[in-house]
Protein backbone atom coordinates (compact mmCIF):
# COMPACT_ATOMS: atom_id res chain seq x y z
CA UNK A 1 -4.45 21.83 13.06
CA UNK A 2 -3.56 21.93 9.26
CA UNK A 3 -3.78 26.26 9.77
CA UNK A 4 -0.10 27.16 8.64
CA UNK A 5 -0.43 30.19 11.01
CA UNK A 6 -1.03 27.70 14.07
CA UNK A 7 2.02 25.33 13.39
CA UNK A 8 4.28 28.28 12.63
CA UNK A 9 2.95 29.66 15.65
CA UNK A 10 3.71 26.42 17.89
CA UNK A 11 7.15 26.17 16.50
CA UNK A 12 7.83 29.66 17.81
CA UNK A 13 6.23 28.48 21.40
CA UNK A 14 8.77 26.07 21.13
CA UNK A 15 11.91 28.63 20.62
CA UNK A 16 10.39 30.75 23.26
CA UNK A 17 9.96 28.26 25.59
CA UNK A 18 13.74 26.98 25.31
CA UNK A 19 15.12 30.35 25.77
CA UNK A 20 13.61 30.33 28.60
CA UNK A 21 14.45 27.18 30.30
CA UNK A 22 17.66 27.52 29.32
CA UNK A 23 17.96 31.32 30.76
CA UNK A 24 17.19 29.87 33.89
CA UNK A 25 19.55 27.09 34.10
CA UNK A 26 22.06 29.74 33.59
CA UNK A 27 22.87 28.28 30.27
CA UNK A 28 22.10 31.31 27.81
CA UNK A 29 21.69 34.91 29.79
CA UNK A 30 18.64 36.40 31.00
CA UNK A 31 18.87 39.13 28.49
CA UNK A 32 18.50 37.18 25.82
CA UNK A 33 15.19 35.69 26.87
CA UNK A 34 12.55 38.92 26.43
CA UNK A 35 14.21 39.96 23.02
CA UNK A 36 13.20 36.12 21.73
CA UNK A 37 9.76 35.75 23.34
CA UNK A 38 9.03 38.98 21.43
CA UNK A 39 10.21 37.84 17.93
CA UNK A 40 8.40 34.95 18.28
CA UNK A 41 5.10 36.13 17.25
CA UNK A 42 3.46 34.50 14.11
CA UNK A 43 2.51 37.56 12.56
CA UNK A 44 5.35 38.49 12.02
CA UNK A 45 6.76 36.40 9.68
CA UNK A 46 5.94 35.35 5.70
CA UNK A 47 4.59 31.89 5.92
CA UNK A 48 5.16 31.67 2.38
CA UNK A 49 8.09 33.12 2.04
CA UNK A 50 9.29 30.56 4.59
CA UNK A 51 7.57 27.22 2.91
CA UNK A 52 9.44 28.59 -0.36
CA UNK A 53 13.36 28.11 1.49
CA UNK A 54 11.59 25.18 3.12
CA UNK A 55 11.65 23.26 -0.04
CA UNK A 56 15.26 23.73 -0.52
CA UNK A 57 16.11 23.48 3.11
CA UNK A 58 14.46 20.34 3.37
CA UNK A 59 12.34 20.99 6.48
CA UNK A 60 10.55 24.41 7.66
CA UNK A 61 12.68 24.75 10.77
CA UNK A 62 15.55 26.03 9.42
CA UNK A 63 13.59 28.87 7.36
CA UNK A 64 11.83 29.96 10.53
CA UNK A 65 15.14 29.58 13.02
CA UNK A 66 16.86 31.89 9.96
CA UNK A 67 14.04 34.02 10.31
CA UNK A 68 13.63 34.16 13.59
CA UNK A 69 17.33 35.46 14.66
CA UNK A 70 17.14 38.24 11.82
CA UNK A 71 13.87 39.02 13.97
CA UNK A 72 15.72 39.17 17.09
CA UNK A 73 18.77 40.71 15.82
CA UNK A 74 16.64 43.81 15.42
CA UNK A 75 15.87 43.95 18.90
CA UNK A 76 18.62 43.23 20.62
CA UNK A 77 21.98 41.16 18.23
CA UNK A 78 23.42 39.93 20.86
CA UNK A 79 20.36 37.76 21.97
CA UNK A 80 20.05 36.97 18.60
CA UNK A 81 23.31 34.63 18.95
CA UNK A 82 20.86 32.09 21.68
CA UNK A 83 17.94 31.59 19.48
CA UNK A 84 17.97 27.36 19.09
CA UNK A 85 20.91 27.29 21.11
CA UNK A 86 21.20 23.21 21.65
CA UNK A 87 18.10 22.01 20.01
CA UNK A 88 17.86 20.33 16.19
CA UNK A 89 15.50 21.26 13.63
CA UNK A 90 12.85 17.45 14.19
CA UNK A 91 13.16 19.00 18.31
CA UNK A 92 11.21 22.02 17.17
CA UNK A 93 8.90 20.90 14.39
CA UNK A 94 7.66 17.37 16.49
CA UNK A 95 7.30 19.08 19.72
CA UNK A 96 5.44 21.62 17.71
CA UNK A 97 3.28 19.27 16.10
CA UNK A 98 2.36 17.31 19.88
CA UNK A 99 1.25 21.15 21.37
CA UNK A 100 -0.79 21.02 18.28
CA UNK A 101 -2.54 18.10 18.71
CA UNK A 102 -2.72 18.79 22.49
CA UNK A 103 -4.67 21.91 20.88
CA UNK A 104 -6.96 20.52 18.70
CA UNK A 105 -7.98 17.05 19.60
CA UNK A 106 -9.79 18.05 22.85
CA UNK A 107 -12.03 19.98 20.29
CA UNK A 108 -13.05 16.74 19.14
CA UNK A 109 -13.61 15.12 22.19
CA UNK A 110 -16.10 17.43 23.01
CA UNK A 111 -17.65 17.27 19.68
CA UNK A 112 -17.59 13.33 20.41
CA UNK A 113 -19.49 13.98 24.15
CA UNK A 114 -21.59 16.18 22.63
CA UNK A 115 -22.61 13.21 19.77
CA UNK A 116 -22.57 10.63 23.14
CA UNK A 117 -25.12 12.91 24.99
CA UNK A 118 -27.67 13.31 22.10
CA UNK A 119 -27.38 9.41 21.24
CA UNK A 120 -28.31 8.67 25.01
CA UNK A 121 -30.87 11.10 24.73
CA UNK A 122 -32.53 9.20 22.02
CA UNK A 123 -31.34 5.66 23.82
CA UNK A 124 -33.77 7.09 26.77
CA UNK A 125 -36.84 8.36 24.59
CA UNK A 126 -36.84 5.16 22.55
CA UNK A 127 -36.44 3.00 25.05
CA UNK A 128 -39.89 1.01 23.89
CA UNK A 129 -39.54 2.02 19.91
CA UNK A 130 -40.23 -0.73 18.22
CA UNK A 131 -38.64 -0.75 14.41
CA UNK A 132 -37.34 -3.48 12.16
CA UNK A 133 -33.89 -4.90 12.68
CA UNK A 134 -32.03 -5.18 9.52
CA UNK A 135 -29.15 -7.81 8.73
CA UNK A 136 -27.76 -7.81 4.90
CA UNK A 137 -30.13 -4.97 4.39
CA UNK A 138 -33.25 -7.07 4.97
CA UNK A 139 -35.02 -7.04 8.18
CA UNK A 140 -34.22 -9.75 10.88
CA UNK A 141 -36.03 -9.59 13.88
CA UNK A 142 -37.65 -6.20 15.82
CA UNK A 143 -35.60 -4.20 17.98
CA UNK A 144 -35.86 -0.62 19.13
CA UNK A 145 -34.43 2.39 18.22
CA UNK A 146 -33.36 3.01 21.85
CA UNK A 147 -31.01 0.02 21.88
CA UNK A 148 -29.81 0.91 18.01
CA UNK A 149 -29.23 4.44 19.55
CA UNK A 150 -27.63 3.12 22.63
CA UNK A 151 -25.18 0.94 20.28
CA UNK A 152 -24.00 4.39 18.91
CA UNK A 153 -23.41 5.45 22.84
CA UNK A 154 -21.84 2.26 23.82
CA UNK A 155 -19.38 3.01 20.24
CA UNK A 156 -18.75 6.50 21.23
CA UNK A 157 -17.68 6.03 24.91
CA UNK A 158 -15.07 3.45 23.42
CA UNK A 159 -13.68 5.64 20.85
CA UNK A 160 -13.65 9.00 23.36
CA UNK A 161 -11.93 7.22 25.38
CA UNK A 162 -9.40 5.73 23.21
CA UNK A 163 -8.78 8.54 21.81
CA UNK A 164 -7.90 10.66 25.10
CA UNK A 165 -5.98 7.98 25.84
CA UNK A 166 -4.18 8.45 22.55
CA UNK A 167 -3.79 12.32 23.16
CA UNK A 168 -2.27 11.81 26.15
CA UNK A 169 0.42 8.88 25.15
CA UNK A 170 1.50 11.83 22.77
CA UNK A 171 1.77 14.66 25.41
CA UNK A 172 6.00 13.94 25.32
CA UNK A 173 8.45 16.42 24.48
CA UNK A 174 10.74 15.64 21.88
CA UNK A 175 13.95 17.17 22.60
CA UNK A 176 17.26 15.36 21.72
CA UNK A 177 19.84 17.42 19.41
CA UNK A 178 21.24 16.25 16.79
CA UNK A 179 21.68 12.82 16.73
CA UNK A 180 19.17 12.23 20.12
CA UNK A 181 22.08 12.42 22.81
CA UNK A 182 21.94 16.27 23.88
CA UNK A 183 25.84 16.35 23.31
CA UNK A 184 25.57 20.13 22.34
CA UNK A 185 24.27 21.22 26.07
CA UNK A 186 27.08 18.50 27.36
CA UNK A 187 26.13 17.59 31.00
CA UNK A 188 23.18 19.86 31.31
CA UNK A 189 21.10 18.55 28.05
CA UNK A 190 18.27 16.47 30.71
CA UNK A 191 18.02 19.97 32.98
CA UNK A 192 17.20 21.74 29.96
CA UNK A 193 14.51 19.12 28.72
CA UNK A 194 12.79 19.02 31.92
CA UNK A 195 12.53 23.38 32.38
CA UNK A 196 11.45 22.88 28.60
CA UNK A 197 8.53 19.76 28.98
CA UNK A 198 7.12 21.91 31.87
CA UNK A 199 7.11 25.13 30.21
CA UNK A 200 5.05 23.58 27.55
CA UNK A 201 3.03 21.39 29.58
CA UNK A 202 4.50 18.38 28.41
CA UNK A 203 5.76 14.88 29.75
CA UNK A 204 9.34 14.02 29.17
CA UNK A 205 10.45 11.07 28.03
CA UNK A 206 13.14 8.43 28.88
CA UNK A 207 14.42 8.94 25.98
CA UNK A 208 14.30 11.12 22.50
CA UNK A 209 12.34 9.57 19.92
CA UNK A 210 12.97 11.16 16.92
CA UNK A 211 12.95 8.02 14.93
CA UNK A 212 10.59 6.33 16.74
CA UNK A 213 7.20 7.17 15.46
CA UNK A 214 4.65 4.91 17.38
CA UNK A 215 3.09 7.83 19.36
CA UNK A 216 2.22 9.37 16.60
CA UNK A 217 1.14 6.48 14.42
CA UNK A 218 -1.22 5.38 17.72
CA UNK A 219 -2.76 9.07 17.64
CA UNK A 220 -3.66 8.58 14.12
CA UNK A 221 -4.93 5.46 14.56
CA UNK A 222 -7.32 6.32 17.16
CA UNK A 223 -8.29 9.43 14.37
CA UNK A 224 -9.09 7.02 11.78
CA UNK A 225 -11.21 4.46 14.23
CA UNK A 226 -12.94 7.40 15.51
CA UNK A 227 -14.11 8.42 12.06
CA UNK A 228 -15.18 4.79 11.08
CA UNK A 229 -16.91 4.86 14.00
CA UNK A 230 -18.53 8.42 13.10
CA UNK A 231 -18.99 6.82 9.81
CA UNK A 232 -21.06 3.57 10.98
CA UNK A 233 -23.58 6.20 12.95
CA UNK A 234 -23.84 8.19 10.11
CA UNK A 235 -24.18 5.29 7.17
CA UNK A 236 -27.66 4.18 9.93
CA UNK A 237 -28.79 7.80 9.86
CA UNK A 238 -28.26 8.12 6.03
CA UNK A 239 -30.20 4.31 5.66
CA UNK A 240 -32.70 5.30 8.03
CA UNK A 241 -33.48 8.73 6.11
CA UNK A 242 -33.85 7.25 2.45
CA UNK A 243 -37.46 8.04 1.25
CA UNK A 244 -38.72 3.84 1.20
CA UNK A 245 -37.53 3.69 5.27
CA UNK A 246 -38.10 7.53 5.88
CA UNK A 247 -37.76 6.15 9.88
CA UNK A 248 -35.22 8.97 10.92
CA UNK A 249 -34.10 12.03 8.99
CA UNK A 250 -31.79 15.34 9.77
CA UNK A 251 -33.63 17.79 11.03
CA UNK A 252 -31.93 20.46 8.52
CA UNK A 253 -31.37 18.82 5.55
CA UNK A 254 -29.47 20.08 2.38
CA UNK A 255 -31.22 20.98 -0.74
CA UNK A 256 -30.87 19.80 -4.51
CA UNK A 257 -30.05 22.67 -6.83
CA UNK A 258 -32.47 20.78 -9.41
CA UNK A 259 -35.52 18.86 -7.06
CA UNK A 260 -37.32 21.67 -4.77
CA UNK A 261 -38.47 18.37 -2.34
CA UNK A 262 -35.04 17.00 -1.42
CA UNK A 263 -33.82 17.17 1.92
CA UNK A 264 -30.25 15.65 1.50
CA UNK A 265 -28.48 13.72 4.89
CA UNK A 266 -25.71 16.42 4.67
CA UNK A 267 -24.18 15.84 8.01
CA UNK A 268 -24.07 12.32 7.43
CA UNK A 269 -22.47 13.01 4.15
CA UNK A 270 -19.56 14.77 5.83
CA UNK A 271 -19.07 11.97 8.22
CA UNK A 272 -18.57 9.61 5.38
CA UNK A 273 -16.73 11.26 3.28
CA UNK A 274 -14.14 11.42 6.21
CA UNK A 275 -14.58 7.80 7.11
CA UNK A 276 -13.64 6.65 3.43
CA UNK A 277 -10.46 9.30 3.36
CA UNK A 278 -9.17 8.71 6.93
CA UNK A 279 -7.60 4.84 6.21
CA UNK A 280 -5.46 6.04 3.54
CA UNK A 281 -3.90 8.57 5.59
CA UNK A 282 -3.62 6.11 8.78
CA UNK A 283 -1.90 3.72 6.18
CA UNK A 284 0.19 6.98 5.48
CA UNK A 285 1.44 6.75 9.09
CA UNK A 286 1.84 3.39 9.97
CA UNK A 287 4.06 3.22 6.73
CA UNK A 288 5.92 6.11 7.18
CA UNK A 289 7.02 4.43 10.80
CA UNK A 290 10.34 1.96 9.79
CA UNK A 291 12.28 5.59 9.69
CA UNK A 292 16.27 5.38 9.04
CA UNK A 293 18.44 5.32 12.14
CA UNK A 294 18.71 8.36 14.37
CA UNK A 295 16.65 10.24 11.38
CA UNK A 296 14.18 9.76 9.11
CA UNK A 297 14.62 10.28 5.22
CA UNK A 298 11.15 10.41 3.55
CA UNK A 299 9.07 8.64 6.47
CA UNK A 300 9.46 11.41 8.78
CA UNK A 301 8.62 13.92 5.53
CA UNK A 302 5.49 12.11 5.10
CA UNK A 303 3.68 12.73 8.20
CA UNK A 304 3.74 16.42 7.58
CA UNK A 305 0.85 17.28 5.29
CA UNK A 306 -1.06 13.63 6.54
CA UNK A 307 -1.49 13.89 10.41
CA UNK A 308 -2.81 17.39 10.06
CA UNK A 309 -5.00 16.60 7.37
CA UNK A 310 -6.29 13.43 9.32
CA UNK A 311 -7.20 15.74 12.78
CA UNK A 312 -8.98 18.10 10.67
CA UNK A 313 -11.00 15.55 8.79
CA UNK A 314 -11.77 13.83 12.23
CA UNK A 315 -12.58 17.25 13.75
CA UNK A 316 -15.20 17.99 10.49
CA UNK A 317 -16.74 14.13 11.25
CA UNK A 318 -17.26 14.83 15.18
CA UNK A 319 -18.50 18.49 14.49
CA UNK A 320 -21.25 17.14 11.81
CA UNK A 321 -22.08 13.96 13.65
CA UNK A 322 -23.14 15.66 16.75
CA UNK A 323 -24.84 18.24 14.86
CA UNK A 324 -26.40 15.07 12.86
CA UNK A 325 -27.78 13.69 15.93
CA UNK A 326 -29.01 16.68 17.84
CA UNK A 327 -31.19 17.23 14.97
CA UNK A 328 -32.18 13.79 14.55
CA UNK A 329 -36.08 13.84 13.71
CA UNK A 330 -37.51 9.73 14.55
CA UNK A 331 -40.75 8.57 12.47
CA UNK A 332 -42.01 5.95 15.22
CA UNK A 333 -45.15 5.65 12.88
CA UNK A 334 -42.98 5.31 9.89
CA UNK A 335 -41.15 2.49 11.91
CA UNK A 336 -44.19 0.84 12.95
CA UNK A 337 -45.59 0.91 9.46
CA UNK A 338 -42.12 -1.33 8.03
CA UNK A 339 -42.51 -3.68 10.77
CA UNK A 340 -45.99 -4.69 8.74
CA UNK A 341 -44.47 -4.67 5.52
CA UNK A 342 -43.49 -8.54 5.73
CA UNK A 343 -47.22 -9.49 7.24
CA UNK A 344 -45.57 -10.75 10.06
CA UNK A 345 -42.18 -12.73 8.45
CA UNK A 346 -40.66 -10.43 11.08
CA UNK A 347 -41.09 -12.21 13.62
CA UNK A 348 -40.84 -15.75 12.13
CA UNK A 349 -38.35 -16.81 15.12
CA UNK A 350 -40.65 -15.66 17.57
CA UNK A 351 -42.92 -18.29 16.72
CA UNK A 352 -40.80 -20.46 15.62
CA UNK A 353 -39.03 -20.43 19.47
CA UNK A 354 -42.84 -20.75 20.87
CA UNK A 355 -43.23 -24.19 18.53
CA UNK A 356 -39.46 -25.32 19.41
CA UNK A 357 -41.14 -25.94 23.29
CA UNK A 358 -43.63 -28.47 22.03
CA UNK A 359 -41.85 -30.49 18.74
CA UNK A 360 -37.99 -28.74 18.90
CA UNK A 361 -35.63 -26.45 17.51
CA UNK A 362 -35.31 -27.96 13.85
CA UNK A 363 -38.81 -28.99 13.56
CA UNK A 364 -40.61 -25.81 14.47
CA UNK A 365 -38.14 -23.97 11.85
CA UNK A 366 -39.06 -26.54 9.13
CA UNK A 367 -42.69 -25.78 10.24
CA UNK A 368 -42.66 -21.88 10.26
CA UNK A 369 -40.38 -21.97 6.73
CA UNK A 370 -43.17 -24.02 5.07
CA UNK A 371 -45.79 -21.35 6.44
CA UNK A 372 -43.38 -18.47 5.11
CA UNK A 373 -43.22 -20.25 1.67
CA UNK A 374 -46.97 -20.83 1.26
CA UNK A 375 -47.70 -17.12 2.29
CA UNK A 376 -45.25 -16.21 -0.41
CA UNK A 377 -46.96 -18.15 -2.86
CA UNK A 378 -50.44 -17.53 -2.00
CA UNK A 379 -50.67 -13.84 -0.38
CA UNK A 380 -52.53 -13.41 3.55
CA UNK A 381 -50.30 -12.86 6.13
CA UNK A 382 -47.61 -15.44 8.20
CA UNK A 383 -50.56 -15.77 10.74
CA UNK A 384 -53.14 -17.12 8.53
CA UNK A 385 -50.86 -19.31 7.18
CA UNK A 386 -50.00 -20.45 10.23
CA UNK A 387 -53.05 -21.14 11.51
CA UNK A 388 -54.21 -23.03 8.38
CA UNK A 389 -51.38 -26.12 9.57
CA UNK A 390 -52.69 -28.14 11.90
CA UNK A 391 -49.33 -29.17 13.17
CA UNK A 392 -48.82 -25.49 14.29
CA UNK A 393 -52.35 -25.31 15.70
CA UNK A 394 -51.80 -28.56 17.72
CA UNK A 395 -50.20 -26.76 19.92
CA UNK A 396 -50.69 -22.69 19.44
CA UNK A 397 -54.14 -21.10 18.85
CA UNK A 398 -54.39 -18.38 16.40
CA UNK A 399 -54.52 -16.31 19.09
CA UNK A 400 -51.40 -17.05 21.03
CA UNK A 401 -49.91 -17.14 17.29
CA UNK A 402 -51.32 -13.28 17.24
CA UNK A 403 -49.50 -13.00 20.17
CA UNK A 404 -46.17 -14.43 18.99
CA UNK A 405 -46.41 -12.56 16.16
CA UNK A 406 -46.33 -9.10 17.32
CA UNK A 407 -43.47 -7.49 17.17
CA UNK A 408 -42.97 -5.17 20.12
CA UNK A 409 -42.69 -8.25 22.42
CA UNK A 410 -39.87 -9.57 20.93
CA UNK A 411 -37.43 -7.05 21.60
CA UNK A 412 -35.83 -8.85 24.36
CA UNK A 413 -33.51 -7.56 26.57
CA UNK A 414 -33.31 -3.78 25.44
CA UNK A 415 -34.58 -2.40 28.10
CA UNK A 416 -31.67 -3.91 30.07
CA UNK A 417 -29.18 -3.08 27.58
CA UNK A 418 -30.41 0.79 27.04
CA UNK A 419 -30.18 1.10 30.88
CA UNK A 420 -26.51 -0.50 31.21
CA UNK A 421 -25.07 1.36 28.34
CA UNK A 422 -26.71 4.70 29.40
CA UNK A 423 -25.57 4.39 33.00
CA UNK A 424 -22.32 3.49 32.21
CA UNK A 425 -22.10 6.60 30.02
CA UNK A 426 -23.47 8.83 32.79
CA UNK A 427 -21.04 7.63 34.69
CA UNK A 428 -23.05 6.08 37.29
């Protein structure tokens, strides 16, 4: 979307587009129509040379109408006298910016399904993974990589659809005139506006909005959730691939220009690096949205250079996170091996549940915290330390303590969870 060649190209869609309508309503000739539709061509025209009258002018539409009815005049003057005829220069550069978007965000959605389908994928094949939880960094209790990969799903299907939903609220023509009222086509302003919307595939709405900038601000919203949400996936993957976890890793990783052995997360890096840039330029939006009356002065300026920027930093985070997880390369022995690294802390509240049935919540915590501590202090593992209090082996021999213990059957509900999310994603 931020291609100068694609918006200059939409605005001329635009021009074409309400040449036409209006030809048909009888408004402007017939003539006039073929003469505009071929001047409005990208290529020909100085993008430039355009953006340098554009910072006099104040806004890019009046370089490229200028332009566009010297094009014109060389085909045919008269037609050049109907090029714009009714519309104002926020008509043409908004409705050009909501074709672009129409455009480009579907892009991402299917970069986002593409991320979805790979993420169930793993959700399926991990089902039964057993690997460490981690809360504050440390591990917590076991869970499986299918259920942290069907988290990412569950995120995704939110976000894709949020954001479709967003595309769509901002399928509306803006077309108004001047001041919003259509005074300059006098009784035949909401004819023109529905020819126009349908010739560009757009809704119309009750109303022009040309100060009005929730649409937008909503689209970029959805952007900037759906890179924080890219962003979350890839800050696990990046976690996951450092050399002490080494439980996941890209399966093409970047190089160091200095160390011959790295294998750098660079998708994830990409993803990141879009999910720390995208709030400022959401912030951009919502605060460019109290604009001035029937126009805005410095608001509506402000959008320009940030919504583009924001869809093309969202398309870059979908593109690399989907790549990211189609490539995704799991260590399931590496993951088995850090469930061990604790000697069994891991599953402390396994145990500590199984003692809560005999003496009760507080005092089979108090029981399985002293264990922890002495096994801290004196090395061996949370089972021998266990087993060495007879208050714990009252009630649970060291082999049902074993049993407690290991970590693949405390993983709860996953299997349930995995199955829910993926079905729901299938559709099914």
């Amino acid at each position: 979307m931020s291609d100068h060649v694609e918006l200059l190209q939409a605005m001329l869609d635009v021009e074409a587009a309400l040449a036409e309508a209006e030809a048909e309503l009888g408004i402007i000739p017939r003539e006039a129509v073929e003469p505009i539709r071929s001047a409005a061509r990208a290529e020909r025209y100085d993008f430039e040379a355009m953006a340098t009258e554009a910072a006099a002018d104040g806004v890019l539409t009046i370089a490229l109408v200028r332009h566009l009815t010297k094009q014109v005049e060389t085909i045919d003057r008269d037609a050049a006298r109907y090029v714009h005829w009714g519309a104002t220069s926020q008509d043409i550069l908004d409705t050009a910016y909501v074709l672009q978007l129409q455009r480009a965000v579907p892009g991402i959605l299917a970069d986002l399904d593409r991320a979805a389908a790979a993420a169930a994928a793993h959700a399926r094949r991990h089902v039964d993974t057993p690997m460490a939880g981690r809360t504050w960094l440390q591990q917590s209790t076991p869970i499986t990589f299918g259920v942290k990969a069907a988290g990412w799903l569950d995120a995704l299907g939110r976000q894709r659809a949020a954001l479709a939903a967003a595309l769509e609220d901002v399928r509306v023509l803006q077309f108004g005139g001047a001041s919003g009222t259509l005074a300059s086509l006098d009784e035949r302003g909401l004819d023109v506006a529905d020819r126009l919307a349908s010739r560009l595939g757009l809704a119309v709405p009750d109303i022009p909005w040309h100060a009005h900038r929730d649409r937008f601000a909503r689209c970029a919203c959805a952007l900037g959730v759906t890179c924080g949400t890219l962003g979350k996936i890839a800050r696990d993957v990046a976690l996951l691939a450092q050399t002490e976890v080494g439980e996941a890793a890209e399966g093409k990783g970047g190089h160091s220009s200095a160390m011959p052995h790295k294998q750098n997360p660079v998708n994830a890096s990409v993803v990141l690096a879009a999910a720390v840039r995208a709030p400022g330029l959401v912030a951009t939006m919502l605060a460019a949205m109290p604009q001035e009356h029937e126009r805005g002065l410095g608001g509506w300026q402000a959008e320009w250079p940030t919504l583009p920027e924001l869809v093309s930093l969202t398309a870059g985070a979908a593109r690399a996170a989907a790549t990211m997880l189609e490539g995704l390369v799991v260590n399931e022995t590496r993951m088995r091996e850090n469930l061990q690294v604790t000697h069994g802390l891991i599953a402390s509240e396994a145990i500590a549940m199984a003692l809560a049935a005999h003496v009760g919540r507080s005092e089979a915590h108090r029981l399985v915290e002293d264990a922890a501590r002495r096994m801290r202090t004196s090395g061996g593992t949370l089972g021998d330390a266990l087993e060495s209090d007879p208050a714990v082996t009252r009630y649970l021999s060291r082999a049902e303590i074993d049993r407690h213990l290991a970590p693949e059957r405390y993983v709860g509900a996953v299997r349930a969870l995995v199955d829910r999310v993926v079905r729901r994603s299938a559709g099914s």
